[in-house]
N, C-alpha and C. Protein backbone atom coordinates (compact mmCIF):
# COMPACT_ATOMS: atom_id res chain seq x y z
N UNK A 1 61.29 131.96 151.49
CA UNK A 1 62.70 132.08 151.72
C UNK A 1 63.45 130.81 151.28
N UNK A 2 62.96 129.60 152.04
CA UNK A 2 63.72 128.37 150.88
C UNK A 2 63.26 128.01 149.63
N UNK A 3 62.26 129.09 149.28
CA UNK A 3 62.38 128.77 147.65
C UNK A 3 63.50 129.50 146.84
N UNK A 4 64.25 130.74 147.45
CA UNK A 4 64.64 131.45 146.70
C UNK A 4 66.00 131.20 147.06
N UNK A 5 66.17 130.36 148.17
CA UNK A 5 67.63 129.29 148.63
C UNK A 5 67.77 128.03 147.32
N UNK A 6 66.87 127.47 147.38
CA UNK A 6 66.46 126.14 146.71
C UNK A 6 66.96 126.48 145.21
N UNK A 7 66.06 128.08 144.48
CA UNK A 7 66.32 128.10 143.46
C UNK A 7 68.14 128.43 142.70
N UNK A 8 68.28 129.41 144.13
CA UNK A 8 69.97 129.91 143.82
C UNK A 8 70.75 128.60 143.60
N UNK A 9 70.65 127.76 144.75
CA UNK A 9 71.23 126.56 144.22
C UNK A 9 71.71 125.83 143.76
N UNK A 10 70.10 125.52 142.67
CA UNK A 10 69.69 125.01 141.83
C UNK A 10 70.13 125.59 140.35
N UNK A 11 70.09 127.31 140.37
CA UNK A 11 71.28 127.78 139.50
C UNK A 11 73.02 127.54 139.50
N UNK A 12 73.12 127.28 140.63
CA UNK A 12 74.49 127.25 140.91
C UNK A 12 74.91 126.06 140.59
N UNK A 13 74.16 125.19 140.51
CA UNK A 13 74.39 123.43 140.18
C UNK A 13 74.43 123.37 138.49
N UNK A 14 73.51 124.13 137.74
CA UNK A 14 73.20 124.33 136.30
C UNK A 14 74.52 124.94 135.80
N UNK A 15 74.95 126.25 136.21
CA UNK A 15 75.68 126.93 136.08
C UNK A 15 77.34 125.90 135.83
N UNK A 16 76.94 125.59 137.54
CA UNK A 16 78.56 124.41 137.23
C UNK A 16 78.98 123.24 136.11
N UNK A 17 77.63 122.93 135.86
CA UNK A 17 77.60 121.51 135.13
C UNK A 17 77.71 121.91 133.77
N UNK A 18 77.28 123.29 132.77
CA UNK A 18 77.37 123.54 131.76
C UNK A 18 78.77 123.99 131.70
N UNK A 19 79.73 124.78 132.46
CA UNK A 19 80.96 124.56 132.29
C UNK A 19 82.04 123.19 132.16
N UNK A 20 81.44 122.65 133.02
CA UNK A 20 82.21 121.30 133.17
C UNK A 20 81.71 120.40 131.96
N UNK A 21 81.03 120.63 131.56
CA UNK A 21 80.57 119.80 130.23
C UNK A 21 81.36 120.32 128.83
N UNK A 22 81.37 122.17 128.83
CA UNK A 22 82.48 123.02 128.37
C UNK A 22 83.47 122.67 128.16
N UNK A 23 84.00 122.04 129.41
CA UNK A 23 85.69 122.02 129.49
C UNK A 23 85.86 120.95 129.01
N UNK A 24 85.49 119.75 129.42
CA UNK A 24 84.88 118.48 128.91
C UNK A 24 84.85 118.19 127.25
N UNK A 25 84.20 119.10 126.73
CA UNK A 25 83.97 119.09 125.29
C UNK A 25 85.23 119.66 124.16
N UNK A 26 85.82 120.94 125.04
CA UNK A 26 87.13 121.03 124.32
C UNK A 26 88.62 120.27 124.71
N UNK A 27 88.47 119.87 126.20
CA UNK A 27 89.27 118.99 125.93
C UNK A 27 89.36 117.40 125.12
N UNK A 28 88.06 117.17 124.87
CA UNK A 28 87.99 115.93 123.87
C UNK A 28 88.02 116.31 122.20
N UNK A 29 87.90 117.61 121.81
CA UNK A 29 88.27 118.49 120.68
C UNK A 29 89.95 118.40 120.66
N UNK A 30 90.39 118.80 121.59
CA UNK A 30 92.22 118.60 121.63
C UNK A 30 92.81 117.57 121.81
N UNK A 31 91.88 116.85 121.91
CA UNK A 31 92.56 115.13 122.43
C UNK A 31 92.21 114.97 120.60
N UNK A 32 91.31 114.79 120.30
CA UNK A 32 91.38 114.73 119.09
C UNK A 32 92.28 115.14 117.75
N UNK A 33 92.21 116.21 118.44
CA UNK A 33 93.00 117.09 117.22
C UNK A 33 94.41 116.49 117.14
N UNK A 34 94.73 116.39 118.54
CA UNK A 34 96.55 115.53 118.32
C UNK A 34 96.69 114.66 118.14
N UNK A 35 95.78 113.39 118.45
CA UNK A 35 95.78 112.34 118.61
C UNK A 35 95.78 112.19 116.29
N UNK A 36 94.77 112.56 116.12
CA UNK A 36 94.80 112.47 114.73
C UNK A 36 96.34 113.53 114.13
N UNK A 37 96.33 114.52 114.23
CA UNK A 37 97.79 114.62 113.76
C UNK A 37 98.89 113.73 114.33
N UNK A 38 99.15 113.15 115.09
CA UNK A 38 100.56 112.52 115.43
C UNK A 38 100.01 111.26 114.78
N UNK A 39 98.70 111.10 114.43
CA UNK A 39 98.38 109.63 113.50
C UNK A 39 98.96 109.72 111.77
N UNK A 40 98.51 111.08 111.16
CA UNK A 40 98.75 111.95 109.87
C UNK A 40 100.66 112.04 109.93
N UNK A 41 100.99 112.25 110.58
CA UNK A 41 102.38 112.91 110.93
C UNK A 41 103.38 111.54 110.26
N UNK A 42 102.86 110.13 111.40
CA UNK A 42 103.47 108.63 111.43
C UNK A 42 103.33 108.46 110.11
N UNK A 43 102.11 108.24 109.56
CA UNK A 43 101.71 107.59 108.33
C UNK A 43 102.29 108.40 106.99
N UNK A 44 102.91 109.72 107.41
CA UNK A 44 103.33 110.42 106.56
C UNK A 44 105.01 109.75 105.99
N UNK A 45 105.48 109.69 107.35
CA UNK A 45 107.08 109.20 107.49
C UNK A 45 106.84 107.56 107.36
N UNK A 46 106.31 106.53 107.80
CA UNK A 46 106.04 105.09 107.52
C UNK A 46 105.85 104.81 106.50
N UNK A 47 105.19 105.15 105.68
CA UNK A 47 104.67 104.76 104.77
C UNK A 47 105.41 104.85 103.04
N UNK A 48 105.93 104.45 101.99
CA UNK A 48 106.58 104.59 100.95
C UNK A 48 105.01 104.40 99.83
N UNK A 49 104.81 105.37 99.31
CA UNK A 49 103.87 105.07 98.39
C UNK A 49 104.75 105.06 96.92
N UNK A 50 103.92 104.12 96.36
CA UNK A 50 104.12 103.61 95.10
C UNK A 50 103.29 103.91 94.19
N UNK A 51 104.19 103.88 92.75
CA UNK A 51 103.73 104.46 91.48
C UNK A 51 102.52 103.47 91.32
N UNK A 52 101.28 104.29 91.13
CA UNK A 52 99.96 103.45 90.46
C UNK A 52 100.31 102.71 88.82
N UNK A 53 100.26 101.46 89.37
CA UNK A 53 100.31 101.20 87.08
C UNK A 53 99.43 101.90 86.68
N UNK A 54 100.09 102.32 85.31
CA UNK A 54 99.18 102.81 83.90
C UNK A 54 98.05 102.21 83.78
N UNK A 55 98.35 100.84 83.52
CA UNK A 55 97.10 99.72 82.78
C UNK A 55 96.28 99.76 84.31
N UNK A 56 95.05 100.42 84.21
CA UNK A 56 94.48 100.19 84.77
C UNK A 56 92.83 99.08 83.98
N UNK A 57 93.20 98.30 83.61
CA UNK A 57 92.37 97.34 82.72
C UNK A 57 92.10 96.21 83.93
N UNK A 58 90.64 96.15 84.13
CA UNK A 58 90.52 95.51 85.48
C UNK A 58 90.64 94.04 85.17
N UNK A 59 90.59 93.60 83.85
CA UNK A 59 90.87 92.14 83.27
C UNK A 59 92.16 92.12 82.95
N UNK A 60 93.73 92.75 83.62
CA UNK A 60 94.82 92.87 83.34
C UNK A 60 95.42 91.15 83.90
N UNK A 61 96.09 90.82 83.13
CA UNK A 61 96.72 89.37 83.54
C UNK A 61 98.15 89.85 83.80
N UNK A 62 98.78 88.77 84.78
CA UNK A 62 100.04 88.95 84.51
C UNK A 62 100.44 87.97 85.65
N UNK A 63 101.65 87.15 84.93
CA UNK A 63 102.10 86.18 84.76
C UNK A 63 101.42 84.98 84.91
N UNK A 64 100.06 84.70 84.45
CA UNK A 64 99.30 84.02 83.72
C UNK A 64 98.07 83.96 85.16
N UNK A 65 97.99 84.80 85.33
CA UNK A 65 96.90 85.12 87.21
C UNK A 65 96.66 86.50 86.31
N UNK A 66 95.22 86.54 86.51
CA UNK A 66 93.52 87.14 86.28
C UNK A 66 94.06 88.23 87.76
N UNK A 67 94.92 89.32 87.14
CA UNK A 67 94.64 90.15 88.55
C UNK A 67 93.72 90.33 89.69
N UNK A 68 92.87 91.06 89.20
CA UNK A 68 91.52 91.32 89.88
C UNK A 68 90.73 89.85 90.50
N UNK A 69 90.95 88.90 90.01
CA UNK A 69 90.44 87.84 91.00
C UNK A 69 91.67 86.72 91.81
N UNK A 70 92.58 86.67 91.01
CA UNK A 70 93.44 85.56 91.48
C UNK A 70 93.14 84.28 90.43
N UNK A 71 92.36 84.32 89.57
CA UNK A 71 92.07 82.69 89.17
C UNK A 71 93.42 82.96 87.94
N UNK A 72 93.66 81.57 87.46
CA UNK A 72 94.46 80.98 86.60
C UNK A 72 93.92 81.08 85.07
N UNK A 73 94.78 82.38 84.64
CA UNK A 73 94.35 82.60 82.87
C UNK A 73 94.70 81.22 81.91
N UNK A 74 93.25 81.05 81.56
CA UNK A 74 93.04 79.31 81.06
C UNK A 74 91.61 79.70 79.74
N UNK A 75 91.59 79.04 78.84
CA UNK A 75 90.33 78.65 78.43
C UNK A 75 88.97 78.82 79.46
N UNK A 76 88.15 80.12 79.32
CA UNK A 76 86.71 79.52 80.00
C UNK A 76 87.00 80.88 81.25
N UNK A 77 88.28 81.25 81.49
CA UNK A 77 88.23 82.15 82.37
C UNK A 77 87.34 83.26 82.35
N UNK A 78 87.30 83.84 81.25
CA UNK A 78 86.03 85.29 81.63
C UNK A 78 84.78 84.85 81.85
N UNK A 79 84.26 83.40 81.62
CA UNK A 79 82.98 83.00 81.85
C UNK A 79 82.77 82.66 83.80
N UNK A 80 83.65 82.30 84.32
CA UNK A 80 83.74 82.14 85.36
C UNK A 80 83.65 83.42 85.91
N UNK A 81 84.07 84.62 85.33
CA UNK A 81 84.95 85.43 86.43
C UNK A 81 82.90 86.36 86.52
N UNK A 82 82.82 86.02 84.79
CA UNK A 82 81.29 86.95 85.02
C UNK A 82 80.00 86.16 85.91
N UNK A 83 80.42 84.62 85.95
CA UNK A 83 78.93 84.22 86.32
C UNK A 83 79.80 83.62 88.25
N UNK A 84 80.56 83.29 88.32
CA UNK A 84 80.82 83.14 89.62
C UNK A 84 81.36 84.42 90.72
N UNK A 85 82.47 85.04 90.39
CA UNK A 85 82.02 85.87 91.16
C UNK A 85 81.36 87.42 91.11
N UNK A 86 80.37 87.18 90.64
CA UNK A 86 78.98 87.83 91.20
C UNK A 86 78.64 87.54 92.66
N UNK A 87 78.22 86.50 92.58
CA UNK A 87 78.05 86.40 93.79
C UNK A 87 79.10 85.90 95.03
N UNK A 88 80.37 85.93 94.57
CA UNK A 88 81.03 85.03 96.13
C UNK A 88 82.52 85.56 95.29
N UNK A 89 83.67 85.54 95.90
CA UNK A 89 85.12 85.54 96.17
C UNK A 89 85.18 84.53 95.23
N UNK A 90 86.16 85.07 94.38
CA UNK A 90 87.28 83.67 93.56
C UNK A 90 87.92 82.91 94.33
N UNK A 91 88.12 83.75 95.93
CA UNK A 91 89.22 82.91 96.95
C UNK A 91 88.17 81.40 96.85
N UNK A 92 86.92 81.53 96.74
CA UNK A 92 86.14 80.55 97.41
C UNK A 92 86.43 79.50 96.34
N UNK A 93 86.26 80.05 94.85
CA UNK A 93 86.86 78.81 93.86
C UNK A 93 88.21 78.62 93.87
N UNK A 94 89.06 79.06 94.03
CA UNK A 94 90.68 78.52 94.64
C UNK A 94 90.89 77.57 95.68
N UNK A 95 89.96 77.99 96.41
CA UNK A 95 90.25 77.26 97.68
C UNK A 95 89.14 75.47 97.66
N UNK A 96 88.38 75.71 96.81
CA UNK A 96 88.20 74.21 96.45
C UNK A 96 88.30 73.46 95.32
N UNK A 97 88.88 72.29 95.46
CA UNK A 97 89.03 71.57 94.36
C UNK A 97 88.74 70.03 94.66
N UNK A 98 87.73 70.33 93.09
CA UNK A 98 86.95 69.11 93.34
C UNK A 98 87.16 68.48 91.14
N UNK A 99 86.57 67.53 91.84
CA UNK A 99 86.18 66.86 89.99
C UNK A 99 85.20 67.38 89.33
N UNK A 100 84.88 66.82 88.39
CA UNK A 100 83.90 67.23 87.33
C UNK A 100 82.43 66.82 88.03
N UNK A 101 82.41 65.52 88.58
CA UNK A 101 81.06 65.57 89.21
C UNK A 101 80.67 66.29 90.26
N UNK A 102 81.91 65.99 90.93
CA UNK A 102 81.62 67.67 92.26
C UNK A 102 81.01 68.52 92.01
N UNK A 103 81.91 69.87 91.09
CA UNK A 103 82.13 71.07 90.65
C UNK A 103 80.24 70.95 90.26
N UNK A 104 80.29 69.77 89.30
CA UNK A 104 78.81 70.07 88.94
C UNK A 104 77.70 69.83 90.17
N UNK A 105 77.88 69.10 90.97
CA UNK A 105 76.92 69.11 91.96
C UNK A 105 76.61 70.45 93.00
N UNK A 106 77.94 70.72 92.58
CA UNK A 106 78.24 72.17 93.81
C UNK A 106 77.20 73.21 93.11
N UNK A 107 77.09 73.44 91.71
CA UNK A 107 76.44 73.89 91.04
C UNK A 107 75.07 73.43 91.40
N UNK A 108 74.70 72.76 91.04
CA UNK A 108 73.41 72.25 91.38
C UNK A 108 72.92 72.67 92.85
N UNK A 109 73.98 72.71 93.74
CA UNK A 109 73.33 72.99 94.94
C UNK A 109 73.25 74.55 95.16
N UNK A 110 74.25 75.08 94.01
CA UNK A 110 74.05 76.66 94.10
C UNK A 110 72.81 77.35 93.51
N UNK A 111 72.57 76.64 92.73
CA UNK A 111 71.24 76.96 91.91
C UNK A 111 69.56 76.39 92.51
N UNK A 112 70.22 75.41 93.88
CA UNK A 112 68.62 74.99 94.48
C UNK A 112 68.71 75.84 95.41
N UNK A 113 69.78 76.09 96.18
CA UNK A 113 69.52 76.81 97.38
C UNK A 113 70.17 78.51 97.50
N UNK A 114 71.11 78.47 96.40
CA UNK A 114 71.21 80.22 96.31
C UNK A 114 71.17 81.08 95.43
N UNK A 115 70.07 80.69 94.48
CA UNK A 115 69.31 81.45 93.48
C UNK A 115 70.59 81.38 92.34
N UNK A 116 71.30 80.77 92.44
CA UNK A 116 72.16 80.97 91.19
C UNK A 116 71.10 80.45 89.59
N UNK A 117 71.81 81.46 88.92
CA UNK A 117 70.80 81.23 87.03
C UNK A 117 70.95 79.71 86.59
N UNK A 118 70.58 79.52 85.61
CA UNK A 118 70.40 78.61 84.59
C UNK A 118 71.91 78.85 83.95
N UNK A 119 72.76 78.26 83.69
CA UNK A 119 74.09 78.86 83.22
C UNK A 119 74.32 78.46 81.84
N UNK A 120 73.10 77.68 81.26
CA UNK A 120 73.31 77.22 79.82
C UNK A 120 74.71 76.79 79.16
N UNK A 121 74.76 77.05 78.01
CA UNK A 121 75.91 76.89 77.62
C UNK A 121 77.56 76.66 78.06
N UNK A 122 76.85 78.38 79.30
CA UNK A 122 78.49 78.27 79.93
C UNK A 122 78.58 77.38 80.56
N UNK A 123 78.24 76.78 81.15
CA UNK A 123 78.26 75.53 82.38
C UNK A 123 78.87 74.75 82.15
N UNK A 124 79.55 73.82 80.84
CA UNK A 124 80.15 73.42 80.63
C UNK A 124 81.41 74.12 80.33
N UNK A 125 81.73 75.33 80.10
CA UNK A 125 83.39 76.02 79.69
C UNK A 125 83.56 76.45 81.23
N UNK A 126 82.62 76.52 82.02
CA UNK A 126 82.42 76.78 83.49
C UNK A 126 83.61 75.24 84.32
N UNK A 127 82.78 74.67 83.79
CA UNK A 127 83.16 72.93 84.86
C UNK A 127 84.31 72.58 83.70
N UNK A 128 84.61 72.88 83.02
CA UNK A 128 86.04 72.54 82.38
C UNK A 128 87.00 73.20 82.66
N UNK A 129 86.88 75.21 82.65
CA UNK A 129 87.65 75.48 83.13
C UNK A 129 88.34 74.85 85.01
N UNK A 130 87.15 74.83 85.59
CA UNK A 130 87.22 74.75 87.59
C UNK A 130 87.98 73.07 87.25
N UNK A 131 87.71 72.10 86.42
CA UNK A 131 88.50 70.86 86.26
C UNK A 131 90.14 70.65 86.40
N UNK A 132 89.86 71.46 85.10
CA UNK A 132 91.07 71.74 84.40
C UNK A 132 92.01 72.39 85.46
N UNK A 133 91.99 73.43 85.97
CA UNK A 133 92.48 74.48 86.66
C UNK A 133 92.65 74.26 88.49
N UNK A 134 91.53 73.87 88.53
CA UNK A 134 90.99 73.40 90.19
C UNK A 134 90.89 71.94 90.54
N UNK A 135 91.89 71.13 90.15
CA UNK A 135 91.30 69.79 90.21
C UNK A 135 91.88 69.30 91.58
N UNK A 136 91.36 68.13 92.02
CA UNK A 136 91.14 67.35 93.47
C UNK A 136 92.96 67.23 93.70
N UNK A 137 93.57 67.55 94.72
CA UNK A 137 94.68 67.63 95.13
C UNK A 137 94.84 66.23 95.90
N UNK A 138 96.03 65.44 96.04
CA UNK A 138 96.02 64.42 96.42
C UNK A 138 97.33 64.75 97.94
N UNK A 139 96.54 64.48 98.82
CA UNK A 139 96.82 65.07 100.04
C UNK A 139 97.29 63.72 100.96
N UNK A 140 98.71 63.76 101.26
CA UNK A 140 99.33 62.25 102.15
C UNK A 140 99.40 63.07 103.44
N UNK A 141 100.85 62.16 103.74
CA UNK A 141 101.31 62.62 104.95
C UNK A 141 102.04 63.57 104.61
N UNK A 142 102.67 64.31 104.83
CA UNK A 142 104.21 65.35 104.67
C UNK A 142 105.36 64.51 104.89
N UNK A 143 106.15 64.74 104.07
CA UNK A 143 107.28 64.29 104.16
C UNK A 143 108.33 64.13 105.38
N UNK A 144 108.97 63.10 105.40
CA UNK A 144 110.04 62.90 106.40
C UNK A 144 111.02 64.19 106.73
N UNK A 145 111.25 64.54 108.02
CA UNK A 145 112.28 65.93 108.06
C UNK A 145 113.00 65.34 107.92
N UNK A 146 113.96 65.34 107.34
CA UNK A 146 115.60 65.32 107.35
C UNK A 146 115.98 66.52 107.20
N UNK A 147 117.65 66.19 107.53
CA UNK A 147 118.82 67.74 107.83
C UNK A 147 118.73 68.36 109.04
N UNK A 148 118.13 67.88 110.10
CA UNK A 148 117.71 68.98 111.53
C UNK A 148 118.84 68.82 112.06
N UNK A 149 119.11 69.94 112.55
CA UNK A 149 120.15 70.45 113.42
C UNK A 149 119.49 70.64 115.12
N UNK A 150 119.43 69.24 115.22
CA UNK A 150 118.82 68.80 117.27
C UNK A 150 119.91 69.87 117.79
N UNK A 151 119.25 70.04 118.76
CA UNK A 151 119.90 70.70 120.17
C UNK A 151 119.46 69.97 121.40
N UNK A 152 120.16 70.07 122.06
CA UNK A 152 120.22 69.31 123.59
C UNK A 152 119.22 70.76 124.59
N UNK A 153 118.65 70.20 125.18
CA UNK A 153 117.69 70.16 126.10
C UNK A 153 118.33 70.89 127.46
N UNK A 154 118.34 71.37 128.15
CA UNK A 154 119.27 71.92 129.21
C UNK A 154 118.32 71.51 130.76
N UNK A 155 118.90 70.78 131.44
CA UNK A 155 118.01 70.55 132.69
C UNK A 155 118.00 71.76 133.50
């Protein structure tokens, strides 16, 4: 007799929990469903899309900036763009500037410790262009403000 208590139960507990898992499942189906349309809906009205250029030429320059990377159209540029970034961001050659012995040491340390090639030839139209283009910035103080328009302080 309490097995056949035990088992009703024990259906009745199964029974409940596969609905509630039911309800559970389509309401996270409808949470979905709106949540992504009122996302589709915004982005429809926000957003102004723009004409794709024609020239889609991934070596397109313009106004003397190497689109596709950012570097400075110079002598030596396509040799850089094929042997440096391969492996790393142009941001990373923009963002340092060093001299000729640098640039070459930096090399050297790219080639002991991160498998960079033998760069032959280019290595030099390499470290002339990054010279030429990337050279050591001479960094003071910033200038004196003048022209401020002070305001008084209110106790």
């Amino acid at each position: 007799m309490e097995d056949k208590k035990f088992w009703k139960s024990s259906r009745q507990i199964y029974r409940t929990l596969i609905v509630i898992c039911a309800v559970l499942v389509i309401i996270s189906i409808l949470a979905i469903y709106f949540v992504n349309g009122e996302e589709s809906n915004v982005q429809d009205t926000n957003i102004e899309y723009s004409a794709l250029p024609d020239n889609d030429d991934p070596n397109r320059i313009v106004d003397g900036i190497h689109v596709r990377t950012g570097l400075v159209e110079a002598e030596g540029l396509m040799a850089v763009v094929n042997n440096c970034t391969n492996c790393h961001s142009a941001e990373l050659v923009i963002q340092n500037r060093m001299n000729k012995e640098r640039w070459i040491s930096t090399i050297r340390w790219m080639q002991k410790t991160q498998n960079l090639w033998d760069l032959g030839d280019n290595e030099e139209i390499i470290v002339d262009y990054l010279v030429t283009n990337y050279p050591p910035v001479e960094k003071g103080r910033r200038e004196a403000l003048t022209d401020i328009d002070w305001y008084q302080l209110k106790d």
